[in-house]
N, C-alpha and C. Protein backbone atom coordinates (compact mmCIF):
# COMPACT_ATOMS: atom_id res chain seq x y z
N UNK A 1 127.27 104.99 92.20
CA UNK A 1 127.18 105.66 93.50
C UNK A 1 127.80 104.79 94.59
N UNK A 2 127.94 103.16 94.52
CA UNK A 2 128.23 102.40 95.36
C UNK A 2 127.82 102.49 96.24
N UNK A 3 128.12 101.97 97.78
CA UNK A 3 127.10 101.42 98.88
C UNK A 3 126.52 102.35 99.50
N UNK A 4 125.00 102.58 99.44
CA UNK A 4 124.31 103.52 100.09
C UNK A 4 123.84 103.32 101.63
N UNK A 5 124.17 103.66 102.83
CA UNK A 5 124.06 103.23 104.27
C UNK A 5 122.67 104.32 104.41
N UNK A 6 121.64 103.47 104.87
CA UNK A 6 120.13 103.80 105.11
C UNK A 6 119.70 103.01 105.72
N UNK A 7 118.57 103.62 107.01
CA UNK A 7 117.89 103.30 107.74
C UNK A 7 116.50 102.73 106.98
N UNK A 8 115.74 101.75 107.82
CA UNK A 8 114.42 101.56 107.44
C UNK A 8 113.56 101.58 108.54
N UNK A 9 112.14 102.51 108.34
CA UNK A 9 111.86 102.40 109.64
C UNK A 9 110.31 102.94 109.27
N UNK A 10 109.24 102.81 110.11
CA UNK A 10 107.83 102.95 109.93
C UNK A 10 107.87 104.72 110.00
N UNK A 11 106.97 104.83 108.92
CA UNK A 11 107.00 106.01 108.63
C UNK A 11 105.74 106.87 109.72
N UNK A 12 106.41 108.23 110.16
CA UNK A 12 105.19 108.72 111.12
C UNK A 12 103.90 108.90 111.58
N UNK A 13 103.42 108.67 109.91
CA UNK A 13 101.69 108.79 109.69
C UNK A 13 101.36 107.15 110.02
N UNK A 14 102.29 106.31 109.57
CA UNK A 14 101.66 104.83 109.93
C UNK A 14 101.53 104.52 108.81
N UNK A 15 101.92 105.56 107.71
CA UNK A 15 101.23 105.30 106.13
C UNK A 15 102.12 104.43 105.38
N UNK A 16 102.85 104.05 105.87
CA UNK A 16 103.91 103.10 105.80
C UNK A 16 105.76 102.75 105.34
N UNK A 17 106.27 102.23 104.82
CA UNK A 17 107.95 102.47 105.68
C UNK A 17 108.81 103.26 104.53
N UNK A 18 109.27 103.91 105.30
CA UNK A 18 110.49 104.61 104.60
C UNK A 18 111.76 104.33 105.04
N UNK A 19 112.47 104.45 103.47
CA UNK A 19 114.34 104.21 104.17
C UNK A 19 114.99 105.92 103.62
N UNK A 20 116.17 105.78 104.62
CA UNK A 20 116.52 107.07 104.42
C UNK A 20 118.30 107.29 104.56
N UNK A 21 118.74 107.49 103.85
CA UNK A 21 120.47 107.91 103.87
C UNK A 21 120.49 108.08 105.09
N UNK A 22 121.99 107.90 105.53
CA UNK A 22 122.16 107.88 106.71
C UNK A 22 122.82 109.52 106.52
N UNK A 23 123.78 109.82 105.72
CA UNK A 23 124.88 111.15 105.33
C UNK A 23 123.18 111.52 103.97
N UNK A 24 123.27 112.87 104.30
CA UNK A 24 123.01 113.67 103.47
C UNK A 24 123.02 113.48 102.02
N UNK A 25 122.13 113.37 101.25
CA UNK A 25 122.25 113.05 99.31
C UNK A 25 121.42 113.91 98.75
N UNK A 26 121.86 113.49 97.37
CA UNK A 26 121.14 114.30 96.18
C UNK A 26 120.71 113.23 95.63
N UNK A 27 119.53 112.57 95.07
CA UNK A 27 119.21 111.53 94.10
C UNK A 27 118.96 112.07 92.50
N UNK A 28 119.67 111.77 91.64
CA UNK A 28 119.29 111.77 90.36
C UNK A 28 118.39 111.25 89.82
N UNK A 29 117.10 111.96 89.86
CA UNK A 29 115.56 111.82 89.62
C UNK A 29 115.70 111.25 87.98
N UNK A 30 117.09 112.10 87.60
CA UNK A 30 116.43 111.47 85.90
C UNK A 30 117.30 110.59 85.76
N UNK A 31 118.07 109.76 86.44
CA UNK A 31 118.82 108.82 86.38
C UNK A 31 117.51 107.32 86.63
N UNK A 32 117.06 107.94 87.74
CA UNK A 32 116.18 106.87 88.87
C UNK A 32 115.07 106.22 87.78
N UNK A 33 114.51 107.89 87.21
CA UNK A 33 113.12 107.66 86.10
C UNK A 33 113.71 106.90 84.69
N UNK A 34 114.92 106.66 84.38
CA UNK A 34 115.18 106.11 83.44
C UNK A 34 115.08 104.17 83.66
N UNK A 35 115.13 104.12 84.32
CA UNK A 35 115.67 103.06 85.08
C UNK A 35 114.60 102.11 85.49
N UNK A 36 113.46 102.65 85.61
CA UNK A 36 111.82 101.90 86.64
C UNK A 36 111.12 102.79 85.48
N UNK A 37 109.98 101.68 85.39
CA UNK A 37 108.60 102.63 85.15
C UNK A 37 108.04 103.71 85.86
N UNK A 38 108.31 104.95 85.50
CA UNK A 38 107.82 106.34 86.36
C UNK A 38 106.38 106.71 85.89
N UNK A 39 105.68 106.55 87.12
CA UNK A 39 104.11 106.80 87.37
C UNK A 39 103.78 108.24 87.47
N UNK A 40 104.80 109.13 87.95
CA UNK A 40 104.54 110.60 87.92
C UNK A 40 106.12 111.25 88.50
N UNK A 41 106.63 112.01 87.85
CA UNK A 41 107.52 112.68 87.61
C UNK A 41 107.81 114.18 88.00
N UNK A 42 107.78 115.04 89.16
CA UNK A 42 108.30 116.21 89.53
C UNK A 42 109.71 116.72 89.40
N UNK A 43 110.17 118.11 89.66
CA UNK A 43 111.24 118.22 90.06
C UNK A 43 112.10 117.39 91.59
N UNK A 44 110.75 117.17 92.04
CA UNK A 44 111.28 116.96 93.65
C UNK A 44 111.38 115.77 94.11
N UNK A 45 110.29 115.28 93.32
CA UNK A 45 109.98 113.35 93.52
C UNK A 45 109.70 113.08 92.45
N UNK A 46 109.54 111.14 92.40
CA UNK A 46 109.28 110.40 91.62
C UNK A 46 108.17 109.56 92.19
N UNK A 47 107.43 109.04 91.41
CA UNK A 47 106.65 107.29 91.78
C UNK A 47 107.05 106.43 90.87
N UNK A 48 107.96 105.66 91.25
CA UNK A 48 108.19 104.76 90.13
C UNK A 48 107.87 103.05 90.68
N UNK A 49 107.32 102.60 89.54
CA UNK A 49 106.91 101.03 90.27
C UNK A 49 108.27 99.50 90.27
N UNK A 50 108.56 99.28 90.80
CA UNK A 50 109.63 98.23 91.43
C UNK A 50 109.39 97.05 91.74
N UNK A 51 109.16 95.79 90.89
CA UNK A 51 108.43 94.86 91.53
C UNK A 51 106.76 94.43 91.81
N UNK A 52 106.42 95.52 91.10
CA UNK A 52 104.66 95.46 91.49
C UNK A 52 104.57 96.28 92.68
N UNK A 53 105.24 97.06 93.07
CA UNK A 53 105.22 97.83 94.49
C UNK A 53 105.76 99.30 93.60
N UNK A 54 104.73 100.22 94.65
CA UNK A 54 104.93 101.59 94.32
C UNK A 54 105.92 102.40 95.57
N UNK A 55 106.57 103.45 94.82
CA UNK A 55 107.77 103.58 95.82
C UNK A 55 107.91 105.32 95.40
N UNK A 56 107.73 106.04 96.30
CA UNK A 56 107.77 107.34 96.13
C UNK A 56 109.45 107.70 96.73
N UNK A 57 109.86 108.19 95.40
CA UNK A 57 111.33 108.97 95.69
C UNK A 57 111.63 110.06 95.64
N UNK A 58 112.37 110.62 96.77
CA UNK A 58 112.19 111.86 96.92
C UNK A 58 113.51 112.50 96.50
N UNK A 59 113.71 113.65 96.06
CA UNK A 59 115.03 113.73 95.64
C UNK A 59 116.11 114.01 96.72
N UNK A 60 115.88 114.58 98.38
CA UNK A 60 116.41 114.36 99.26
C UNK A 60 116.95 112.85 99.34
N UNK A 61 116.60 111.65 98.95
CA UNK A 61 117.39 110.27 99.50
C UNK A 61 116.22 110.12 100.44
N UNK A 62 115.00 110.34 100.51
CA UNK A 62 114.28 109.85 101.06
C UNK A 62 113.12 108.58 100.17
N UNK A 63 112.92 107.73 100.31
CA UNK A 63 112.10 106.87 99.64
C UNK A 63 110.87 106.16 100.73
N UNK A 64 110.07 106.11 100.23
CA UNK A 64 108.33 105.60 100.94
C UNK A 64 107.81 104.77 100.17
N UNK A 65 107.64 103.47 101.25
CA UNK A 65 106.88 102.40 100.52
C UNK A 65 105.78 102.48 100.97
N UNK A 66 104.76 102.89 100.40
CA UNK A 66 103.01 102.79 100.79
C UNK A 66 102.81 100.99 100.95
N UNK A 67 102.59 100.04 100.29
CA UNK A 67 102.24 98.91 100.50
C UNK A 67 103.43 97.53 100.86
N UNK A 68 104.50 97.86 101.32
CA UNK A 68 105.26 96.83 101.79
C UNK A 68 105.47 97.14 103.20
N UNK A 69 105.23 95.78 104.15
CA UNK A 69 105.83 95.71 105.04
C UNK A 69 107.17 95.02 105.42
N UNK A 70 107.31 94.20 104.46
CA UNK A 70 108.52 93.51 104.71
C UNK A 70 110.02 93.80 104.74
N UNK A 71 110.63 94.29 105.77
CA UNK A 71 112.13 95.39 105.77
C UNK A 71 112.68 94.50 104.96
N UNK A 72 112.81 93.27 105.27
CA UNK A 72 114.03 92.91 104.08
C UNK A 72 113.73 93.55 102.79
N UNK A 73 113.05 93.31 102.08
CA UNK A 73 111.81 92.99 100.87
C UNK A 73 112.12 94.88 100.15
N UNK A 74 112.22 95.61 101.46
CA UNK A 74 112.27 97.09 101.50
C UNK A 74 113.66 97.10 101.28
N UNK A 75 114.60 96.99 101.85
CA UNK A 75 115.61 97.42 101.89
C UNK A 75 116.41 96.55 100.76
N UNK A 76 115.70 95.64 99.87
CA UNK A 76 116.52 95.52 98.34
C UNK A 76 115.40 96.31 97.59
N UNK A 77 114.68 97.01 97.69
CA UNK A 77 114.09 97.52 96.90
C UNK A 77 115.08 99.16 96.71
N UNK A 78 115.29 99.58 97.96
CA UNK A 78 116.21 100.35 98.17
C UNK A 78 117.07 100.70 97.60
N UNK A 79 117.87 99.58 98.14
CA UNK A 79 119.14 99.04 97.13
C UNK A 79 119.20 99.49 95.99
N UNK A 80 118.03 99.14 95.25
CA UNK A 80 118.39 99.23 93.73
C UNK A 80 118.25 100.45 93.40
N UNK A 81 117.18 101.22 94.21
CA UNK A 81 116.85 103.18 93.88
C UNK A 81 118.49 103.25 94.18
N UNK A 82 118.72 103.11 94.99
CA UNK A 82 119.87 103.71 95.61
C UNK A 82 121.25 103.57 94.36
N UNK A 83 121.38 102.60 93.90
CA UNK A 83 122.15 101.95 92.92
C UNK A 83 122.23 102.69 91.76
N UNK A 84 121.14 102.59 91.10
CA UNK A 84 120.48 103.48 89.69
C UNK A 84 121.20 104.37 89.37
């Protein structure tokens, strides 16, 4: 897919940070689930674990980190969904 340009930024509920394509995507859920340990599997999203951190992917190019605060820390976690 090569370089994915995404924002990181506190997510609205406070529930914590999401990064998000900057242009419009499709994520390949069964590309992503091959790739990470997948915790639960939809058409629409994923939870797959990354590091000891849980990371909800959405198939829009949206991704939510419930327990990281750290943007750097976030945005190679990113990276690699994004990569996959």
């Amino acid at each position: 897919m090569g370089h994915m340009d995404f924002t990181v930024e506190l997510c609205k509920d406070k529930g914590g940070w999401a990064a998000k394509p900057k242009v419009q995507t499709k994520l390949d859920l069964g590309k992503i689930s091959s790739q990470f340990t997948t915790l639960i599997k939809t058409p629409i999203l994923l939870v797959v674990k990354i590091q000891g951190h849980d990371v909800i992917v959405h198939g829009h190019g949206e991704l939510i980190f419930k327990d990281l605060e750290d943007r750097e820390e976030i945005r190679k976690l990113a990276e690699k969904v994004y990569h996959a």
